[in-house]
Protein backbone atom coordinates (compact mmCIF):
# COMPACT_ATOMS: atom_id res chain seq x y z
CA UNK A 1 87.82 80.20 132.45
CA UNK A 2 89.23 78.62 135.75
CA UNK A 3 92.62 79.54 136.57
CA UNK A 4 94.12 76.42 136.17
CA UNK A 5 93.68 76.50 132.00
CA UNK A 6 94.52 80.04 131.89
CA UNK A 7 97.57 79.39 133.10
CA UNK A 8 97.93 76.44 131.09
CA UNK A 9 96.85 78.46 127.97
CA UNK A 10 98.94 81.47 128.78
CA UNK A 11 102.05 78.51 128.75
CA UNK A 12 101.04 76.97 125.44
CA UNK A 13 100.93 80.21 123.83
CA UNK A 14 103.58 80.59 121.26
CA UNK A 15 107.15 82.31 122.46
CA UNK A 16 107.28 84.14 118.68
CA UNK A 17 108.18 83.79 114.85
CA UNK A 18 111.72 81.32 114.40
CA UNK A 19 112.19 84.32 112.05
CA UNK A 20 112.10 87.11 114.51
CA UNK A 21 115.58 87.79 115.56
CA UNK A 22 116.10 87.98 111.78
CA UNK A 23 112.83 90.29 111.50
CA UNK A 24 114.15 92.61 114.06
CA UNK A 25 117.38 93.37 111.71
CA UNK A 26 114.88 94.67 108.86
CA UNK A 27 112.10 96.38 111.06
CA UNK A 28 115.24 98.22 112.95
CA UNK A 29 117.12 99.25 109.16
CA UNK A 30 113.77 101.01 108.09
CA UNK A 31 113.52 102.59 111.29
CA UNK A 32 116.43 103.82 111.05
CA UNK A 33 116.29 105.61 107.44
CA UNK A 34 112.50 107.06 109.04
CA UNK A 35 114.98 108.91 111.62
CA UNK A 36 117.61 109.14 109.69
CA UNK A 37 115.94 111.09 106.82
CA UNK A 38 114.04 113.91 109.74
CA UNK A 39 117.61 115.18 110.39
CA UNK A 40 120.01 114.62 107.17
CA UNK A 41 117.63 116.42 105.09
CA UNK A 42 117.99 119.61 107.64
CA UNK A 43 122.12 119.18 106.49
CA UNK A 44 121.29 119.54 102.75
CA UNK A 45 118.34 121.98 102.88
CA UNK A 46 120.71 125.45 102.35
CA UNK A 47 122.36 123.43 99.32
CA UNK A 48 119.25 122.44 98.16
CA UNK A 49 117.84 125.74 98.70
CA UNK A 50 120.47 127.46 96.57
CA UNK A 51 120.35 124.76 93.63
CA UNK A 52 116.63 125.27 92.88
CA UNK A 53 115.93 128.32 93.64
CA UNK A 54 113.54 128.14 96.41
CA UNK A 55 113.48 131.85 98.68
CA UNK A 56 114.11 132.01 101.74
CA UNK A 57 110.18 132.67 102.76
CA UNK A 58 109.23 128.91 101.14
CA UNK A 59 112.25 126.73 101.98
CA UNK A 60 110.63 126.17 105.56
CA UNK A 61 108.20 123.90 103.02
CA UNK A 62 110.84 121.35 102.58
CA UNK A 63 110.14 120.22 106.49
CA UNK A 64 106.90 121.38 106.62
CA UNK A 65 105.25 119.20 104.06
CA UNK A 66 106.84 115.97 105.19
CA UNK A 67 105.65 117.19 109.19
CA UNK A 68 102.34 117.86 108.05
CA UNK A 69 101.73 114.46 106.22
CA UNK A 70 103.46 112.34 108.50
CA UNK A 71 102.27 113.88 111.71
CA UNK A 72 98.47 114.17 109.69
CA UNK A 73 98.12 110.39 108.88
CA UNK A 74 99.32 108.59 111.23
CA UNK A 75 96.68 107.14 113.02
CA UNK A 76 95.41 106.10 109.46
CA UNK A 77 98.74 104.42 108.64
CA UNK A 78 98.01 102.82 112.26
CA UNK A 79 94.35 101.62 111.33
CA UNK A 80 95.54 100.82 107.52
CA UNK A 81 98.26 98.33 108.94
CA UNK A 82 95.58 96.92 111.24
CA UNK A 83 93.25 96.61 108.78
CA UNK A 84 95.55 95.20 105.65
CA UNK A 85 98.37 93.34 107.83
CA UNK A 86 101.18 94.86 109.24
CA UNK A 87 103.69 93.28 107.17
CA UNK A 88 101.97 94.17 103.71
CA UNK A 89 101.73 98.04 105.22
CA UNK A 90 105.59 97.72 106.40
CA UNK A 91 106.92 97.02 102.86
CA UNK A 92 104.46 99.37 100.87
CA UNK A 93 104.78 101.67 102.76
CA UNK A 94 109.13 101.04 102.52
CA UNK A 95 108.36 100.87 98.92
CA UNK A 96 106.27 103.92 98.94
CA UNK A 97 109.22 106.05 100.87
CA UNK A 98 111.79 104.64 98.47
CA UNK A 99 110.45 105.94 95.52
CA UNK A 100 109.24 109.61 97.22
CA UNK A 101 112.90 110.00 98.20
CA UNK A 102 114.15 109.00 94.57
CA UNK A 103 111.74 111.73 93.71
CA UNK A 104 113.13 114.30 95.76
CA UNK A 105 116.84 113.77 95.16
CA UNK A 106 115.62 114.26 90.98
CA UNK A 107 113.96 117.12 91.99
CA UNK A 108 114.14 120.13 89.34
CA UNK A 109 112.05 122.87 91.35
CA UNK A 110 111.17 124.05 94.21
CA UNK A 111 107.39 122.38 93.63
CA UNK A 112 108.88 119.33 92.74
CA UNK A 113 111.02 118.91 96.12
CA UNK A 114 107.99 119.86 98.36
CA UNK A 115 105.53 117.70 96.82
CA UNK A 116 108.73 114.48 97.01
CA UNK A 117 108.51 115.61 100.72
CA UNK A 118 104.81 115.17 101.42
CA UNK A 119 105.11 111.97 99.29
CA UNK A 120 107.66 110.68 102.00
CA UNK A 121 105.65 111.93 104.98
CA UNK A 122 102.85 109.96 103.87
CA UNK A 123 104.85 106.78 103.31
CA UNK A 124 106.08 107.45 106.55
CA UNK A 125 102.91 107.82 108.62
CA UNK A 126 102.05 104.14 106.78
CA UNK A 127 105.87 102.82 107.77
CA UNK A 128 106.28 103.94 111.16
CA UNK A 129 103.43 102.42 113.06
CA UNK A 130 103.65 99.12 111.24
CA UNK A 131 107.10 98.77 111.93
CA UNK A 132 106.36 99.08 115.78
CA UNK A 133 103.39 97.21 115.66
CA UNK A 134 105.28 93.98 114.09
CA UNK A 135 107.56 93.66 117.28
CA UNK A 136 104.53 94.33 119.51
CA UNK A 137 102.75 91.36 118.00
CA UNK A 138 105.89 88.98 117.24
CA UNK A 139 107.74 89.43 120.79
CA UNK A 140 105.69 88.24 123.25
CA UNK A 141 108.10 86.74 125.70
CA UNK A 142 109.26 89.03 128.51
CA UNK A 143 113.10 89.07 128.33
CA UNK A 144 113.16 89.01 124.51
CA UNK A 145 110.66 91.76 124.25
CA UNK A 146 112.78 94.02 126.83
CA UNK A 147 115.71 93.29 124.21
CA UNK A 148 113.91 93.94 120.89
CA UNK A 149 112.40 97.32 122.07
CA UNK A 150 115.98 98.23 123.68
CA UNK A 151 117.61 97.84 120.45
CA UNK A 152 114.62 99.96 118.50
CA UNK A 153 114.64 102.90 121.16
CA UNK A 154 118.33 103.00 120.44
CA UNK A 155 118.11 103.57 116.70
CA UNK A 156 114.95 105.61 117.71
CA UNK A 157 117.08 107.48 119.90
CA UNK A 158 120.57 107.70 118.11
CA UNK A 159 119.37 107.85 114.65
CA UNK A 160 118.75 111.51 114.57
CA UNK A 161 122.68 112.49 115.56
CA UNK A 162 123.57 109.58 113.10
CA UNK A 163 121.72 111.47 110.51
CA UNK A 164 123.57 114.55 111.16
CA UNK A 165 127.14 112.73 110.24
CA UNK A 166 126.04 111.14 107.10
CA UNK A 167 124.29 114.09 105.81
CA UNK A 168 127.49 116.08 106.92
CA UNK A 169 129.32 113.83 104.79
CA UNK A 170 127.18 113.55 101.49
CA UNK A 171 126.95 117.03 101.78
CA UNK A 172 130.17 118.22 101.90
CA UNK A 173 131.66 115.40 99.93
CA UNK A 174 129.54 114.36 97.08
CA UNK A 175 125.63 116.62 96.67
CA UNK A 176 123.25 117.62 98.42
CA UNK A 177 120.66 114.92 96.61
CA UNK A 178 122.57 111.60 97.49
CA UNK A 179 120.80 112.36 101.12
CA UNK A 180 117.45 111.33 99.34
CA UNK A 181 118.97 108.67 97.52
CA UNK A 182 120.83 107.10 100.20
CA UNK A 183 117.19 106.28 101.33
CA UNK A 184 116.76 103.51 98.13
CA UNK A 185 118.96 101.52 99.07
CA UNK A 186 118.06 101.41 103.00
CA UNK A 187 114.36 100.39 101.80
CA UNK A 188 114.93 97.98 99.23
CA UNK A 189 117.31 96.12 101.53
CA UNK A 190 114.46 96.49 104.71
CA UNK A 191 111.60 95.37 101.84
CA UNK A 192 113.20 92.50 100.62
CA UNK A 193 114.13 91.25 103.77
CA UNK A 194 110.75 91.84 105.40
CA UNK A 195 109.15 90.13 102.58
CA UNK A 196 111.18 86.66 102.88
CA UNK A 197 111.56 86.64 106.53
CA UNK A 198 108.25 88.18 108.38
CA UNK A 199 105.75 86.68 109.31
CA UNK A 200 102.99 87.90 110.91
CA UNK A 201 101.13 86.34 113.51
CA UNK A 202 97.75 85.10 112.68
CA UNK A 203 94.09 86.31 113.69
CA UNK A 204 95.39 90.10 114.76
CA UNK A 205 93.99 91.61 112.06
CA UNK A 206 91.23 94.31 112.93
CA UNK A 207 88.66 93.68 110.14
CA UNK A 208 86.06 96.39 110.50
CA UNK A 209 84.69 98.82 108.44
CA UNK A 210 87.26 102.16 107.86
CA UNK A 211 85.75 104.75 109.94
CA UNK A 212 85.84 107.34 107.58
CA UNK A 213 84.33 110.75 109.69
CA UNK A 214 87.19 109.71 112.12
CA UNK A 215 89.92 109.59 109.52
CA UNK A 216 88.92 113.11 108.17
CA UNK A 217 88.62 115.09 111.55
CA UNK A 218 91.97 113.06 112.77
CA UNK A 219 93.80 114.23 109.38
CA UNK A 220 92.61 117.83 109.37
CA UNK A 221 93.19 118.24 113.35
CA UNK A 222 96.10 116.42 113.95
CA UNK A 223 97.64 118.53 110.17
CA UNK A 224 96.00 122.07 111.70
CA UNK A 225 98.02 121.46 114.79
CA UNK A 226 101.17 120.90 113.11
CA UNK A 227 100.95 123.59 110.62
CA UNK A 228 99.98 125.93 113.43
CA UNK A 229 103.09 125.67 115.57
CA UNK A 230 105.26 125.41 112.07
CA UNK A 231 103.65 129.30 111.29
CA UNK A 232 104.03 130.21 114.90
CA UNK A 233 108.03 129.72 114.48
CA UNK A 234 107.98 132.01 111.31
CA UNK A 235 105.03 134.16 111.48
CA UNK A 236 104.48 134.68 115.45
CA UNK A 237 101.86 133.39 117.98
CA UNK A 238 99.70 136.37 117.51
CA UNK A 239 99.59 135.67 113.45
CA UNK A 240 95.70 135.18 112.86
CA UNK A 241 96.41 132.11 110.65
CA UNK A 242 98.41 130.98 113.47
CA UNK A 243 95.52 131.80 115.89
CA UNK A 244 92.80 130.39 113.41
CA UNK A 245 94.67 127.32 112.93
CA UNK A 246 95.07 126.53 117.13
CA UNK A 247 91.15 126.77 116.77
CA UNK A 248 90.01 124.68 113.82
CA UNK A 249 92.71 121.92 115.16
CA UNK A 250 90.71 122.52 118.93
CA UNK A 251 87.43 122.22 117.37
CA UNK A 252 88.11 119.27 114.99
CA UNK A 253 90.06 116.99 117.40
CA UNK A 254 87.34 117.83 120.34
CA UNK A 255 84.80 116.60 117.26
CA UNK A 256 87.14 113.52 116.45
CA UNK A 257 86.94 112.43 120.36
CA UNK A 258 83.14 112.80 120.25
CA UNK A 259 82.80 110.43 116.78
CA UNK A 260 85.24 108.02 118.62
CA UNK A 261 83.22 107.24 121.85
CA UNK A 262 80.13 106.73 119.80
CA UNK A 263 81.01 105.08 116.44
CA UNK A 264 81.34 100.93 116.15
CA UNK A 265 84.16 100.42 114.70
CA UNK A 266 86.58 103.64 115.88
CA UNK A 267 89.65 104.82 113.77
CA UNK A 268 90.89 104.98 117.37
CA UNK A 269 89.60 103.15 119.87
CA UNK A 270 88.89 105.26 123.53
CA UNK A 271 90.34 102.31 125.15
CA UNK A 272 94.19 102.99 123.72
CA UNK A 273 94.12 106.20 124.72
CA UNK A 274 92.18 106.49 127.97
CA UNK A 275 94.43 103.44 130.08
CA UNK A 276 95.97 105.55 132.80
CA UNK A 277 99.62 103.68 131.54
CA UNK A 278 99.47 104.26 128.00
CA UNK A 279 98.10 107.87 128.27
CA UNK A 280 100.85 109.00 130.61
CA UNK A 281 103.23 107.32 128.07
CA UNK A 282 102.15 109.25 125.29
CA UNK A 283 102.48 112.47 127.36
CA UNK A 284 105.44 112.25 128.57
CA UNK A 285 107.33 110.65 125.49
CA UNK A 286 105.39 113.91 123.56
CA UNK A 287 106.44 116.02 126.28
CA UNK A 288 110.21 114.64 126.32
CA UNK A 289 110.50 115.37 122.56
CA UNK A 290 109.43 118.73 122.71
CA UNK A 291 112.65 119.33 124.62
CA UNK A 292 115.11 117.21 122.51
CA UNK A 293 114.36 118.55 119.57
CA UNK A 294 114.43 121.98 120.39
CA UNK A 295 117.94 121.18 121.59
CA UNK A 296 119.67 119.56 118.12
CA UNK A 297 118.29 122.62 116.65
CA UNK A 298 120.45 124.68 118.95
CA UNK A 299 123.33 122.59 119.50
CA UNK A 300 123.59 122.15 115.93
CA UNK A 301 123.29 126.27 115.04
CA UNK A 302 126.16 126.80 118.31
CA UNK A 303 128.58 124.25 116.94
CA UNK A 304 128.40 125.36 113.38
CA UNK A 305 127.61 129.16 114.01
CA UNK A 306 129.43 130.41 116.96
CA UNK A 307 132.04 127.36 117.18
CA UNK A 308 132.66 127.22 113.53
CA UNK A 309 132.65 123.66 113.31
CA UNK A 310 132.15 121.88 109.90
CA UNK A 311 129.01 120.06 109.02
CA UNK A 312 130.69 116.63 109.72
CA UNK A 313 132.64 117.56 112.39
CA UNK A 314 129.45 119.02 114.32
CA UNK A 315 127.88 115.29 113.37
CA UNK A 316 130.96 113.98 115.14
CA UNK A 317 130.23 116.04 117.73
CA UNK A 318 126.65 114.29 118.73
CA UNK A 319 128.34 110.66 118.91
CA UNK A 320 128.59 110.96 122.80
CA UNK A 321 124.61 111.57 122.95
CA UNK A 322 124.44 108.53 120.23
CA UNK A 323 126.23 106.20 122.66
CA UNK A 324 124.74 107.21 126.03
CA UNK A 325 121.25 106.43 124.24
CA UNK A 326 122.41 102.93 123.28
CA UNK A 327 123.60 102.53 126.69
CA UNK A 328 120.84 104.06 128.11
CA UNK A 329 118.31 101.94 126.36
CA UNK A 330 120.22 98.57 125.66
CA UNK A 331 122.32 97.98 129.06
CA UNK A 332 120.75 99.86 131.42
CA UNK A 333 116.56 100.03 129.93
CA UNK A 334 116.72 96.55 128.81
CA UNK A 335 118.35 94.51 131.86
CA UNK A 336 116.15 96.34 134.43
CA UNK A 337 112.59 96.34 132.95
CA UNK A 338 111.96 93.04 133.49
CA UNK A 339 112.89 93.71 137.15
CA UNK A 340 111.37 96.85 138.34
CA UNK A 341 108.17 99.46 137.04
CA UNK A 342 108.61 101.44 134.26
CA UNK A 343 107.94 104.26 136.09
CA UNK A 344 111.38 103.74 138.36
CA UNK A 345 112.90 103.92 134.60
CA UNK A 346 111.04 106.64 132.71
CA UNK A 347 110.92 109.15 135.48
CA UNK A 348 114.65 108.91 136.54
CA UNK A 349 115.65 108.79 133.29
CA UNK A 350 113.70 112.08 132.66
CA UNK A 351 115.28 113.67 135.27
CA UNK A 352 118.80 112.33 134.33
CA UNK A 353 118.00 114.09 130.53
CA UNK A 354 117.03 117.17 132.55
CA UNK A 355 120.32 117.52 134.44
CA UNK A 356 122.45 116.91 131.32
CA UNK A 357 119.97 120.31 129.79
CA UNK A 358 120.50 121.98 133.05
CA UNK A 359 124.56 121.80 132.21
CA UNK A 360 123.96 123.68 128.99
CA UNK A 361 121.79 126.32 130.37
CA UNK A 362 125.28 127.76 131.34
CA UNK A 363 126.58 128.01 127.25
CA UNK A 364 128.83 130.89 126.72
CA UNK A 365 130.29 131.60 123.42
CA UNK A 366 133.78 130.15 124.95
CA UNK A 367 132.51 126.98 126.32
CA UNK A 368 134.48 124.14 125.83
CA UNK A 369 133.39 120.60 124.33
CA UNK A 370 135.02 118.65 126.82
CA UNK A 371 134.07 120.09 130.00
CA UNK A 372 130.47 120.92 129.34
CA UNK A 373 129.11 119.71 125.72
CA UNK A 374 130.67 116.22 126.21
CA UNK A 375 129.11 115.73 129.90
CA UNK A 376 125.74 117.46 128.95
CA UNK A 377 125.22 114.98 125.93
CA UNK A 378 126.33 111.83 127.73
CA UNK A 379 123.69 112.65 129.93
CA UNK A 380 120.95 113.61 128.15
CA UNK A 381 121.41 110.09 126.08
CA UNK A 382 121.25 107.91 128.55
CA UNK A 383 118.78 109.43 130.29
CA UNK A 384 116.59 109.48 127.37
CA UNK A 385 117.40 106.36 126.30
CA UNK A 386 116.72 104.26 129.64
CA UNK A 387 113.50 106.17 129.84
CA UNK A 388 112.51 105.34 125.87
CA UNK A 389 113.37 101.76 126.35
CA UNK A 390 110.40 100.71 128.92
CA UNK A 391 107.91 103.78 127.41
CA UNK A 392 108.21 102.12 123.42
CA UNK A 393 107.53 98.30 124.84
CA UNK A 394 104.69 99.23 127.55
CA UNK A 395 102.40 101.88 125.06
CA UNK A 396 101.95 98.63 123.13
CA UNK A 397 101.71 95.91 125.44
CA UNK A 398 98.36 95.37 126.78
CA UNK A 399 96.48 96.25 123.79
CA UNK A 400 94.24 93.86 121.81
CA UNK A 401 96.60 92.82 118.99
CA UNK A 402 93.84 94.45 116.43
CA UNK A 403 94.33 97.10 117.86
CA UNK A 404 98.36 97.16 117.79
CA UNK A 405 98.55 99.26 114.94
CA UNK A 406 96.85 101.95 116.10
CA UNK A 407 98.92 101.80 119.10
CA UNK A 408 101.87 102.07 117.59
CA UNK A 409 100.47 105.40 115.69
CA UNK A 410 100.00 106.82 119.09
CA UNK A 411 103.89 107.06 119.83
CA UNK A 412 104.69 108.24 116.82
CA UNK A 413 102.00 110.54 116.76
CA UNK A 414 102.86 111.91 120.34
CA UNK A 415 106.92 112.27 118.89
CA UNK A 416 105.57 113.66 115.68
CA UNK A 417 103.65 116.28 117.27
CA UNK A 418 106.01 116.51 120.16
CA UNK A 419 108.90 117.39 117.80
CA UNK A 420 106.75 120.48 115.58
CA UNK A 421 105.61 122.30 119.11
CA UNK A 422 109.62 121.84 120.43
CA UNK A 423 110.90 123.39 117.35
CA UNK A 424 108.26 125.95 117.22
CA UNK A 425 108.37 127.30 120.52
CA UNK A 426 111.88 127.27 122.09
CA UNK A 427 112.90 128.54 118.70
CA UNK A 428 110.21 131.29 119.64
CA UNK A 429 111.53 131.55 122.84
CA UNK A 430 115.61 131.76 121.92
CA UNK A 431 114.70 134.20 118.97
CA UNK A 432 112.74 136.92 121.67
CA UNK A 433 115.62 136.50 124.37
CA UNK A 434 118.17 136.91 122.11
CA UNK A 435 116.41 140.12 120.55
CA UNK A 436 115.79 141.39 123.97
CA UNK A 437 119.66 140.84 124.51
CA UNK A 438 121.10 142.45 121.32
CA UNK A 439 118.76 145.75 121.82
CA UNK A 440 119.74 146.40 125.13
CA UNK A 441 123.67 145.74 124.78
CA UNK A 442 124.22 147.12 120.84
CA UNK A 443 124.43 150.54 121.91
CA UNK A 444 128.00 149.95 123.61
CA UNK A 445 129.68 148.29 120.70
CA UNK A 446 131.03 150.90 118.73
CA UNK A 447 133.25 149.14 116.38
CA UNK A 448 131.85 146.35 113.97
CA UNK A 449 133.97 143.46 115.46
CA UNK A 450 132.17 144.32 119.05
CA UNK A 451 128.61 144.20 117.78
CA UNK A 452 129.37 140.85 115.51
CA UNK A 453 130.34 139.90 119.20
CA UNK A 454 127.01 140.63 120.83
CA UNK A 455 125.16 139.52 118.28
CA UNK A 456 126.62 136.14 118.94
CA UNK A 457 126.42 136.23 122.67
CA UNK A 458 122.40 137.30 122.52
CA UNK A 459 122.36 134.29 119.87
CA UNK A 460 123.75 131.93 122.70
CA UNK A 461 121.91 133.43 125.17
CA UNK A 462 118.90 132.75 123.33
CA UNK A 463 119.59 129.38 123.42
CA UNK A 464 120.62 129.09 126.93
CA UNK A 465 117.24 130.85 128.08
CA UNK A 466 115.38 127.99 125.69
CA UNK A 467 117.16 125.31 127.25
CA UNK A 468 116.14 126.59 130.83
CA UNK A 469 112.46 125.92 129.43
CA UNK A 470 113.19 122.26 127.84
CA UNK A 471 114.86 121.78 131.20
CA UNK A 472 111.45 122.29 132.93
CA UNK A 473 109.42 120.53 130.38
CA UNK A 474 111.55 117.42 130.95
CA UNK A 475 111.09 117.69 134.28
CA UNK A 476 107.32 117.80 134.47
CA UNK A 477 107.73 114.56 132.08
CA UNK A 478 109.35 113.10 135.08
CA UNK A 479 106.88 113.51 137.20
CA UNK A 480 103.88 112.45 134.82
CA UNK A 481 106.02 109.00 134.08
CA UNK A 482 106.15 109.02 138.07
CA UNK A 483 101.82 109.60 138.32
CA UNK A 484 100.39 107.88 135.91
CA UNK A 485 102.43 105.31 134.94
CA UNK A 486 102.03 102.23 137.67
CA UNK A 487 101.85 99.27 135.81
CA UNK A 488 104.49 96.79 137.42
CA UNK A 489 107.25 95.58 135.70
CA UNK A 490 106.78 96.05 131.69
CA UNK A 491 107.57 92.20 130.98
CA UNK A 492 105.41 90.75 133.59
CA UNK A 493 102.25 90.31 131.78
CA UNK A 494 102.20 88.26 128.57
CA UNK A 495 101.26 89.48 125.30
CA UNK A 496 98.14 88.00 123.86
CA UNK A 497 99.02 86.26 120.58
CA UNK A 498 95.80 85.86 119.15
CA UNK A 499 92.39 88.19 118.89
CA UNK A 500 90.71 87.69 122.13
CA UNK A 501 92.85 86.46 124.35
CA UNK A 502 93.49 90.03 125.90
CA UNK A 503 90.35 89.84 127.41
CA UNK A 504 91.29 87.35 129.44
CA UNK A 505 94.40 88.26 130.67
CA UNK A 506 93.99 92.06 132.05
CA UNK A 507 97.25 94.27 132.76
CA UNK A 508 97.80 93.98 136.36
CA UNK A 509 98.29 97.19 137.95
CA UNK A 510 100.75 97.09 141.00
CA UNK A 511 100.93 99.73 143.23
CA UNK A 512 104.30 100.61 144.80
């Protein structure tokens, strides 16, 4: 094709849906409950817990099942949405997490909760990556795309804290059960309104057959990697299912990347994963998440624990990292990548995360909100959002549009996994310093007020030590954003709107 008619093609091709603005509002809602849900169910667990009857060794199951599915099937959600249209996979699937989360606020048992929660993690994996791979496909023009993804990595961002106040208030105020319900309403409003007002652009659709061997070693690796950092947090690294599990995941993923390169029609194509821009995306976005949500975990156990701050007024207490995320990704992420490399976002706004963690590394039982919480959150949210803004919009831009889906599984899968080895190991970490602490400082507290008072001092050193890890591990996501990610500005190429176009217009790779 001469250059003159791509150019002229690349001009004719649509600017997006009339209906997308109004899509955005829908697609953004059900992201929302998806976040939403991973922390306001942490709120309710103890109530839970104490209402049917679960012991302490199984309640780890109410997170654990919905990790395990979610994290599990996600790349099949991704290929499922490809395969049967994003928009049919976006409202089953909102249909689907509706009626799991109905399920689990009814629950009568123990049983009955965990199997509501694998229920919703599967309706999830389906969800997730069609909701992402709708604005890939129906933004395709530069400055509207940069504005679309801002306001999704905000809710992607912010929804977590958000989570924490709502469940804080359902919690303390009504039951523990209204934080599954509230999630009917959120989906039937997102369905409904996805249903009337989506629609999808034609010929993106990736037809081929299901490839099932890659489905089944993707599901069983991707779920034995999960389930082995979940066990390593309860059980220890040196646990042999632990060990075993490390393996098997090892074995079967190694086996899933071998089917892949040599199968027709791949559950996952080599060519998502392998572009030097998207790979270093997913890594550092996994990377980055490891960190963050290690540190709710922590926060959330020093405001309540050593602070003695309620369950709402600890949700309060996240707003600041709520609004520097919105900031981060809707003023500063969203005006600039049109204008400069993603990298000049993503790694600065690593390092800008890493500087608010470095401020906590100094907790202390006394510390006060204002002077250390306050600027450590503000941050660590708008670092993380300016760096989440230009990552969510450039891991799917670029790719074929059958292959959007998939693409879209990718990020979640690299949060999703991200978020089980955070919680797993600096929880590892914080629980061996702050044994190491208690041992060698008990001895000198005579009096039961003075050990209660190094107990909670090797607690928050714990955490502190932790944080000096997350600090490191956002750091070396810095500098992977900085390496491999050198695609110029994220806008600057435009998104192919139909099956084959792509291969006509390549990614241009500028080098700065």
């Amino acid at each position: 094709m001469s250059e003159t008619a791509l150019k002229a093609r690349v001009t004719a091709a649509p600017s997006g849906d009339a209906n997308r603005w109004k899509a955005l509002v829908f697609i953004a809602l059900a992201q929302l409950m998806v976040v939403l849900d991973a922390t306001i169910v942490n709120i309710a667990l103890p109530s839970a817990q104490q209402d049917l009857g679960i012991s302490d060794g199984n309640r780890q199951w109410v997170v654990t099942a919905y990790a395990l599915a979610f994290g599990g099937l996600l790349l099949f959600g991704g290929r499922i949405a490809d395969l049967w249209g994003r928009k049919r996979a976006f409202v089953l699937g909102l249909a689907g997490f509706a009626a799991a989360s109905a399920l689990g606020g009814a629950a009568t048992s123990g049983s009955m909760m965990f199997g509501a929660r694998a229920l919703q993690g599967v309706f999830g994996a389906l969800l997730a990556p069609a909701a992402l791979s709708l604005l890939a496909v129906m933004f395709t023009d530069a400055k509207e795309r940069a504005k679309a993804f801002g306001i999704y990595g905000a809710i992607a961002g912010g929804g977590g804290a958000v989570g924490l106040i709502l469940g804080g208030f359902l919690t303390e105020y009504l039951d523990w059960r209204w934080t599954f319900f509230v999630n009917v309403p959120f989906a039937v409003v997102a369905a409904a309104g996805a249903y009337f007002v989506i629609r999808e652009p034609e010929g993106g659709r990736n037809r081929s057959p299901l490839d099932v061997p890659g489905v089944v070693l993707s599901t069983l690796g991707l779920v034995s990697l999960v389930y082995g950092f979940t066990r390593a947090e309860s059980d220890g690294w040196g646990d042999a299912v632990t060990v075993s599990m490390f393996v098997a995941s090892a074995v079967l993923l190694v086996a899933f990347a071998l089917v892949e390169s040599r199968v027709k029609a791949p559950l996952l194509p080599l060519r998502v994963v392998t572009d030097r821009n998207r790979g270093g995306i997913y890594l550092s976005l996994g990377l980055a998440i490891i960190g963050m949500f290690g540190l709710f975990l922590f926060l959330t156990y020093y405001l309540q624990v050593v602070k003695g701050y309620t369950p709402v007024k600890t949700g309060f207490a996240f707003l600041p990292m709520v609004a520097g995320m919105i900031t981060g990704s809707t003023q500063i992420g969203a005006r600039l990548m049109t204008r400069v490399p993603a990298r000049f976002l993503m790694g600065p706004g690593f390092l800008v995360a890493a500087l608010g963690m470095l401020i906590l590394t100094q907790l202390k039982i006394d510390s006060a909100y204002t002077t250390q919480l306050l600027p450590a959150m503000l941050l660590l949210g708008l670092g993380m959002g300016t760096a989440f803004m230009p990552a969510m919009s450039l891991a799917t831009q670029g790719v074929q549009p059958r292959d959007a889906g998939v693409a879209s599984a990718m990020v979640n899968t690299s949060q999703q996994v991200g978020g089980a080895i955070g919680t797993a190991l600096l929880n590892t970490i914080a629980a061996s310093a702050t044994t190491s602490y208690i041992t060698d400082h008990i001895g000198g507290a005579a009096a039961r007020p003075q050990q209660e008072l190094v107990k909670l001092q090797g607690m928050v050193h714990g955490y502190s030590t932790a944080i000096w890890f997350a600090v490191g591990i956002l750091a070396l996501a810095s500098v992977i954003a900085f390496t491999f990610v050198n695609a110029g500005r994220p806008g600057s190429t435009p998104v192919a709107s139909g099956e084959g176009v792509e291969d006509e217009l390549p990614v241009p790779v500028v080098a700065h």
